[in-house]
Protein backbone atom coordinates (compact mmCIF):
# COMPACT_ATOMS: atom_id res chain seq x y z
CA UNK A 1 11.47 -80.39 79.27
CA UNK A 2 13.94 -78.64 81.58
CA UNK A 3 15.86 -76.64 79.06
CA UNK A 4 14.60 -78.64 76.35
CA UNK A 5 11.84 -77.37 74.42
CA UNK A 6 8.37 -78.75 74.61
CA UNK A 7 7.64 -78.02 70.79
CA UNK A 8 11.19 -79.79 70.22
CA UNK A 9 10.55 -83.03 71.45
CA UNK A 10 9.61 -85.95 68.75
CA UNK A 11 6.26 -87.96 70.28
CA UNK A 12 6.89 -91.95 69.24
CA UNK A 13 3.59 -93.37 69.50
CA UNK A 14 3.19 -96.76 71.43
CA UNK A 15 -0.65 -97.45 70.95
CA UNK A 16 -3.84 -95.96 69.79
CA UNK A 17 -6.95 -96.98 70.30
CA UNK A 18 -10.73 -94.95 69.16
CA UNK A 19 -13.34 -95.38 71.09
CA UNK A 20 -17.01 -94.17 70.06
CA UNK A 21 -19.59 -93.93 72.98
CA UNK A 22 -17.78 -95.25 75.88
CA UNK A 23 -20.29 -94.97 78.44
CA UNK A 24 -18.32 -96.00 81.60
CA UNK A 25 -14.72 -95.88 82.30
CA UNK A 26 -13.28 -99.71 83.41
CA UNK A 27 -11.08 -98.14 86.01
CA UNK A 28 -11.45 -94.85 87.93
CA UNK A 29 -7.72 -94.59 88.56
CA UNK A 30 -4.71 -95.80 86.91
CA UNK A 31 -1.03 -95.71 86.55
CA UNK A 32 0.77 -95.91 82.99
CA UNK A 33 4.42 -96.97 82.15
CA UNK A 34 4.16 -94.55 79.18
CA UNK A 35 2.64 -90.91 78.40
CA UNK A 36 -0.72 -91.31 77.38
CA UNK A 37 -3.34 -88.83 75.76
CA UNK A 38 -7.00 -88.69 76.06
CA UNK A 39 -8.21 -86.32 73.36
CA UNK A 40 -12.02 -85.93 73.20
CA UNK A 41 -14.54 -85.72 70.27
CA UNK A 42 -17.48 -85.47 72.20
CA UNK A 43 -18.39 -85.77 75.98
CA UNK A 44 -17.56 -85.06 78.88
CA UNK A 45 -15.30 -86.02 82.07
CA UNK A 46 -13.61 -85.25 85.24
CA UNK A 47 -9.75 -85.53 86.05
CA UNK A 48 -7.08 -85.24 88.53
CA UNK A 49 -3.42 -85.46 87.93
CA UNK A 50 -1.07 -84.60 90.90
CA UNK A 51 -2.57 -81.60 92.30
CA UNK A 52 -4.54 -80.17 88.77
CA UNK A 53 -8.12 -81.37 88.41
CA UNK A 54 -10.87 -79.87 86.01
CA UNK A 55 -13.38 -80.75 83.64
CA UNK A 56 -12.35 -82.79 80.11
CA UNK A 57 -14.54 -81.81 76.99
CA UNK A 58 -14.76 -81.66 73.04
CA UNK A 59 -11.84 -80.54 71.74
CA UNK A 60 -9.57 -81.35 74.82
CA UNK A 61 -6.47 -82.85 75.19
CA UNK A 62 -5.12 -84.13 78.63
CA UNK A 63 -1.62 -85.76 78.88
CA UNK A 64 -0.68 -87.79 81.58
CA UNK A 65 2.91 -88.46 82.35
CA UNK A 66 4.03 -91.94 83.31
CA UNK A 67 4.23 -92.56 86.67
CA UNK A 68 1.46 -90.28 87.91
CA UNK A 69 -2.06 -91.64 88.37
CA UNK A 70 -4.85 -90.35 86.58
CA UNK A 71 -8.17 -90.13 88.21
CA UNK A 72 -11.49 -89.59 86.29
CA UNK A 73 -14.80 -89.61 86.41
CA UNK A 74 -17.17 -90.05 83.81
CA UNK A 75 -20.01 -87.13 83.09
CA UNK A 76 -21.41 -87.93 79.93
CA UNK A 77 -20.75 -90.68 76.95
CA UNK A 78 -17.76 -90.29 75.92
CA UNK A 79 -16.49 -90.22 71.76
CA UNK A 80 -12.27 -90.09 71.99
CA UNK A 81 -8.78 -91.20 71.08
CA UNK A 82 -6.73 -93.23 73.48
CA UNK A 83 -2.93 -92.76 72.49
CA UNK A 84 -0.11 -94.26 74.26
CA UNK A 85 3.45 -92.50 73.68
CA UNK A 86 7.09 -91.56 74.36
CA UNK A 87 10.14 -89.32 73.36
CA UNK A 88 12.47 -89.75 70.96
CA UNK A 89 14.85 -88.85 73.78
CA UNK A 90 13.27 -90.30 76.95
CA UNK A 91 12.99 -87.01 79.37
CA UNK A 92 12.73 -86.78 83.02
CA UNK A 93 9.51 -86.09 84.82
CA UNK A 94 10.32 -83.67 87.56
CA UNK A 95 7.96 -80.76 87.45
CA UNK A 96 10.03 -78.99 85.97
CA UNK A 97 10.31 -81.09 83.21
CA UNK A 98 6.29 -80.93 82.61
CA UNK A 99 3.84 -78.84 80.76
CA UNK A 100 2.59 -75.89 82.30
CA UNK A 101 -0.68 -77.73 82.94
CA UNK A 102 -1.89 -81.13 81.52
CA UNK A 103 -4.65 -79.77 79.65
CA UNK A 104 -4.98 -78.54 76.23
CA UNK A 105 -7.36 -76.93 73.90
CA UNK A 106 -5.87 -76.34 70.74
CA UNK A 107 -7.17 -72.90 69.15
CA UNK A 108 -6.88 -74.66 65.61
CA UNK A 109 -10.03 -76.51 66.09
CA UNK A 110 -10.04 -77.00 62.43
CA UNK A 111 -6.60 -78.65 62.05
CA UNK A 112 -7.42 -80.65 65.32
CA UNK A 113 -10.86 -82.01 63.76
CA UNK A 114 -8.98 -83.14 61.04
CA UNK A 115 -6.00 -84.85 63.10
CA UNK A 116 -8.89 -86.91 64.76
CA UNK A 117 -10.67 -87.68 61.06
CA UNK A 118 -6.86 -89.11 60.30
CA UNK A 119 -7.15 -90.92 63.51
CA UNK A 120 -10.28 -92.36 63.11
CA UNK A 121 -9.96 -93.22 59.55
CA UNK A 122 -6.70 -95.33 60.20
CA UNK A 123 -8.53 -96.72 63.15
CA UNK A 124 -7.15 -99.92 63.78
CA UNK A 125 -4.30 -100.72 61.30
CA UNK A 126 -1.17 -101.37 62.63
CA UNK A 127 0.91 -101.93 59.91
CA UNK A 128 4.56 -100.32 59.07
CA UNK A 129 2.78 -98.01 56.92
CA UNK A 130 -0.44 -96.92 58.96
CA UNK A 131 1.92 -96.67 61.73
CA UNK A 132 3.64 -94.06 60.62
CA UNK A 133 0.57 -92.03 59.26
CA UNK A 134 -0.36 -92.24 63.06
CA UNK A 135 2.93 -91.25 64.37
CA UNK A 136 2.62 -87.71 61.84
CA UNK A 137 -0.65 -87.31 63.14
CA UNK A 138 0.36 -87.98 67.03
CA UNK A 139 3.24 -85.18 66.28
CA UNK A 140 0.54 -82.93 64.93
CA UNK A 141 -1.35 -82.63 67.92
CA UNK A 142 1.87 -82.80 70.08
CA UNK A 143 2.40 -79.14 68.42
CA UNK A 144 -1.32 -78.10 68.50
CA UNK A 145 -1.05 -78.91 72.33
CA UNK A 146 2.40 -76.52 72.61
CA UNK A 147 1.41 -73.80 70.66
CA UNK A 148 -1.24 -73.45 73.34
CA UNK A 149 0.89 -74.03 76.03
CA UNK A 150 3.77 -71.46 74.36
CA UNK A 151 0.86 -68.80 74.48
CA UNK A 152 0.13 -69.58 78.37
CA UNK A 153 3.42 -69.41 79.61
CA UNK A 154 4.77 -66.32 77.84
CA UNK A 155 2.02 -64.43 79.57
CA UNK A 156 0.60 -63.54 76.35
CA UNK A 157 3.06 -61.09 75.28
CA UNK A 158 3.39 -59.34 79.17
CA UNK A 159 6.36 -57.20 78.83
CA UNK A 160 5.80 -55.41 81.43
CA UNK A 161 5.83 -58.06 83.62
CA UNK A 162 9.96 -58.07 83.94
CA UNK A 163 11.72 -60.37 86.15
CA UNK A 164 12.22 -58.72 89.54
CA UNK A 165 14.85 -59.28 92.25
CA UNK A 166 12.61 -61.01 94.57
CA UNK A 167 12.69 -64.97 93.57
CA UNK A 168 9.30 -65.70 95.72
CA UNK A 169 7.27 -63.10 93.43
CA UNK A 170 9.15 -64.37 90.30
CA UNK A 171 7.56 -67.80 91.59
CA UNK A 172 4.29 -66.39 91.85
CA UNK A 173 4.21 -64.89 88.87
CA UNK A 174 5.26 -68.18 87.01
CA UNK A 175 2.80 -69.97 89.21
CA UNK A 176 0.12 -67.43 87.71
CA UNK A 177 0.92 -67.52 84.18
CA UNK A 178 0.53 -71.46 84.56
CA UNK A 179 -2.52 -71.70 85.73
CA UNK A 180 -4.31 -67.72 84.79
CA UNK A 181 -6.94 -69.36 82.41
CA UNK A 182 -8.27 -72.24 84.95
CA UNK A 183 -10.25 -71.64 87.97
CA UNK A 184 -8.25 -71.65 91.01
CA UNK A 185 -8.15 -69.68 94.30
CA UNK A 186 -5.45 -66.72 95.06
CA UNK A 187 -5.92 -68.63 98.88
CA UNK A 188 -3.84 -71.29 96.73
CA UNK A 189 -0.99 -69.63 96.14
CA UNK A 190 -0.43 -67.62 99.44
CA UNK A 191 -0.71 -70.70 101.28
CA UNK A 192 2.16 -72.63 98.85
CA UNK A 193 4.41 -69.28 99.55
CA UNK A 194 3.74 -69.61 103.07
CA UNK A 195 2.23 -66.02 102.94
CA UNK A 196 -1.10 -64.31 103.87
CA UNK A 197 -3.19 -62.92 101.27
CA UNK A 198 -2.01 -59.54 102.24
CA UNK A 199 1.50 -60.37 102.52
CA UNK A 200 1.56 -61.72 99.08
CA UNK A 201 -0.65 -58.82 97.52
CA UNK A 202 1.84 -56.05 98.80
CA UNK A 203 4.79 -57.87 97.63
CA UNK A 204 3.54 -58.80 94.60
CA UNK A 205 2.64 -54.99 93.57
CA UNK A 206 6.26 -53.75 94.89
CA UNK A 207 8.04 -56.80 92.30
CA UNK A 208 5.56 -56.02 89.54
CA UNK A 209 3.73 -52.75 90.10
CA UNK A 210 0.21 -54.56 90.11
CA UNK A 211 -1.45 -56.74 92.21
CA UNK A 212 -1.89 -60.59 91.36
CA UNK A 213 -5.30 -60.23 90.54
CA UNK A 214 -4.72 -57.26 88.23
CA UNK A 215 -1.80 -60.26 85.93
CA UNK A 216 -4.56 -62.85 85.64
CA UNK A 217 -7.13 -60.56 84.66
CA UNK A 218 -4.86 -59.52 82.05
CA UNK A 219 -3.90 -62.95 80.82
CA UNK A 220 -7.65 -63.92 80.98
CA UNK A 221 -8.71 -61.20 78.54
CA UNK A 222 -6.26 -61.28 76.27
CA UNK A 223 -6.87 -65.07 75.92
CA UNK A 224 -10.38 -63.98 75.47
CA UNK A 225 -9.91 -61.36 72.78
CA UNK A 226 -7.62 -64.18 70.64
CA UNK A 227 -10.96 -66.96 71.06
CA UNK A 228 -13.41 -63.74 70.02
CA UNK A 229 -11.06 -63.33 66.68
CA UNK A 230 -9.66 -66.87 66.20
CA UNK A 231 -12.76 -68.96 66.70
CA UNK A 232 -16.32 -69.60 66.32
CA UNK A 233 -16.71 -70.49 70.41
CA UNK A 234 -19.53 -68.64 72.07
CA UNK A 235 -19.05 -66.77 75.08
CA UNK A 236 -19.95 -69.39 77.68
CA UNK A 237 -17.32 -71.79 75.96
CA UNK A 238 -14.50 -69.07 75.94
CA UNK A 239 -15.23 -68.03 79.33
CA UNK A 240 -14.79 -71.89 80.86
CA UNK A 241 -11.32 -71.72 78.15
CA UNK A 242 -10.26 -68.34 80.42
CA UNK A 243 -10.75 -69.49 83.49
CA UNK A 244 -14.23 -67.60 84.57
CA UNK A 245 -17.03 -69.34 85.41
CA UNK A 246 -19.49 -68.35 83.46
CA UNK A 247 -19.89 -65.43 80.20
CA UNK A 248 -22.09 -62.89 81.67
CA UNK A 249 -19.09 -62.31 84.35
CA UNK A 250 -16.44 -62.42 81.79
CA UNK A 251 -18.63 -60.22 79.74
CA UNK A 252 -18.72 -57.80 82.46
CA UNK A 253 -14.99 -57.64 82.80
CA UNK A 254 -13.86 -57.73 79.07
CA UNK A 255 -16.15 -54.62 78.61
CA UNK A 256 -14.68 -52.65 81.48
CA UNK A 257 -10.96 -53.74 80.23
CA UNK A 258 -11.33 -53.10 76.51
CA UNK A 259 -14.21 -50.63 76.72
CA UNK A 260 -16.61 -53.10 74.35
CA UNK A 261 -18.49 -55.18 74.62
CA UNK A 262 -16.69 -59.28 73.38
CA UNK A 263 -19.39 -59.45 70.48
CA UNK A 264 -18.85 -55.77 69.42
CA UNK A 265 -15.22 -56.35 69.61
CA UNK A 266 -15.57 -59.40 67.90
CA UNK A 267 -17.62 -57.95 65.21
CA UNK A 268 -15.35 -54.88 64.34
CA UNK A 269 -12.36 -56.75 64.47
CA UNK A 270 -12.55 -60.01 62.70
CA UNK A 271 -10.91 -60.20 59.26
């Protein structure tokens, strides 16, 4: 938050509540005084925050900051954890005192799974004790939800991507990073930087020495290749995690970028 950390902040939890097949949400917009957290078990829905929308399924997490309203829409019956919460030190909410993107899904499904057993399990005691068990667990997925987060921003390792001198591309390129593995129009960004398409391809390449599309194709596969090593998700799931729309096209472009095919690669290089 600003300077501070994301992974460094301490999550105080205000209020939990588990619900099992919600079928309808009460309210299709809202407003909290506090942080809250929707983290699915099963189902599915549809949110907006600011100016980031997408799609909200198992294994999810989507924070919304105080102060901002949350819009959603409900696709299928719902199984999740409601979970109210602040900072040990109360931070600001500027964006640039935000997570790169709302949205979360931790690649330690295993540890998550068992965060939400712990949930479920304590369901609704709130005494001294339980409360505390909740708070560890809260923390717990306040990490899960950074270490994804940490591996977005840094561009996945992109060395070559070094700062440049001009500040707009710099912009653009942190714009990218943040949002590489959700689907989202390059028409986006040119219009933010006041630029045409062209405009912002040329100066992109001359800051960077490749052109926009050529930085989120790399984030997108290397994201890829960690999900074909790190998890059990079939192609259509790690495609929607990467920001294509579908596997046979990320299938397509994995095997022209790596030169195999994801389940070959996946197969030869799994330990």
């Amino acid at each position: 938050m600003g300077t501070v950390k994301l992974w460094a902040q301490t999550v105080h939890l205000v209020s939990h509540a588990y619900f099992e097949r919600k079928s309808r949400f009460e309210v299709q917009s809202d407003v909290y005084p506090v942080w809250v957290l929707f983290a699915l078990e099963a189902g599915q829905f549809r949110y907006r925050i600011g100016e980031e929308r997408g799609v909200i399924g198992p294994g999810d997490l989507v924070f919304c900051p105080p102060g901002y309203a949350f819009e959603r829409e409900m696709v299928s019956t719902l199984s999740l954890h409601y979970i109210g919460f602040e900072f040990a030190e109360t931070p600001p909410v500027p964006d640039d005192a935000l997570p790169p993107t709302f949205k979360a899904h931790p690649a330690d499904g295993k540890r998550l799974a068992s965060d939400f057993a712990y949930l479920r399990r304590l369901g609704l005691a709130n005494d001294p004790r339980h409360f505390l068990r909740k708070q560890a667990v809260l923390n717990d997925i306040w990490q899960l939800a950074c270490d994804e987060w940490d591996d977005e921003t840094s561009g996945g390792g992109l060395a070559e991507l070094a700062e440049s001198d001009d500040m707009l591309m710099n912009r653009a390129a942190e714009w990218l990073i943040g949002r590489a593995h959700t689907p989202f129009s390059m028409r986006e960004l040119s219009d933010l930087l006041a630029l045409s398409p062209v405009q912002l391809t040329r100066r992109f390449q001359k800051a960077f020495r490749m052109p926009p599309s050529e930085l989120v194709r790399l984030l997108r596969i290397r994201k890829a290749a960690k999900l074909l090593l790190d998890t059990e998700l079939n192609l259509e799931q790690i495609a929607e995690r990467c920001g294509y729309e579908n596997g046979f096209y990320l299938s397509r472009v994995f095997s022209r970028s790596m030169g195999t095919s994801p389940s070959k690669y996946r197969k030869l290089n799994r330990l």
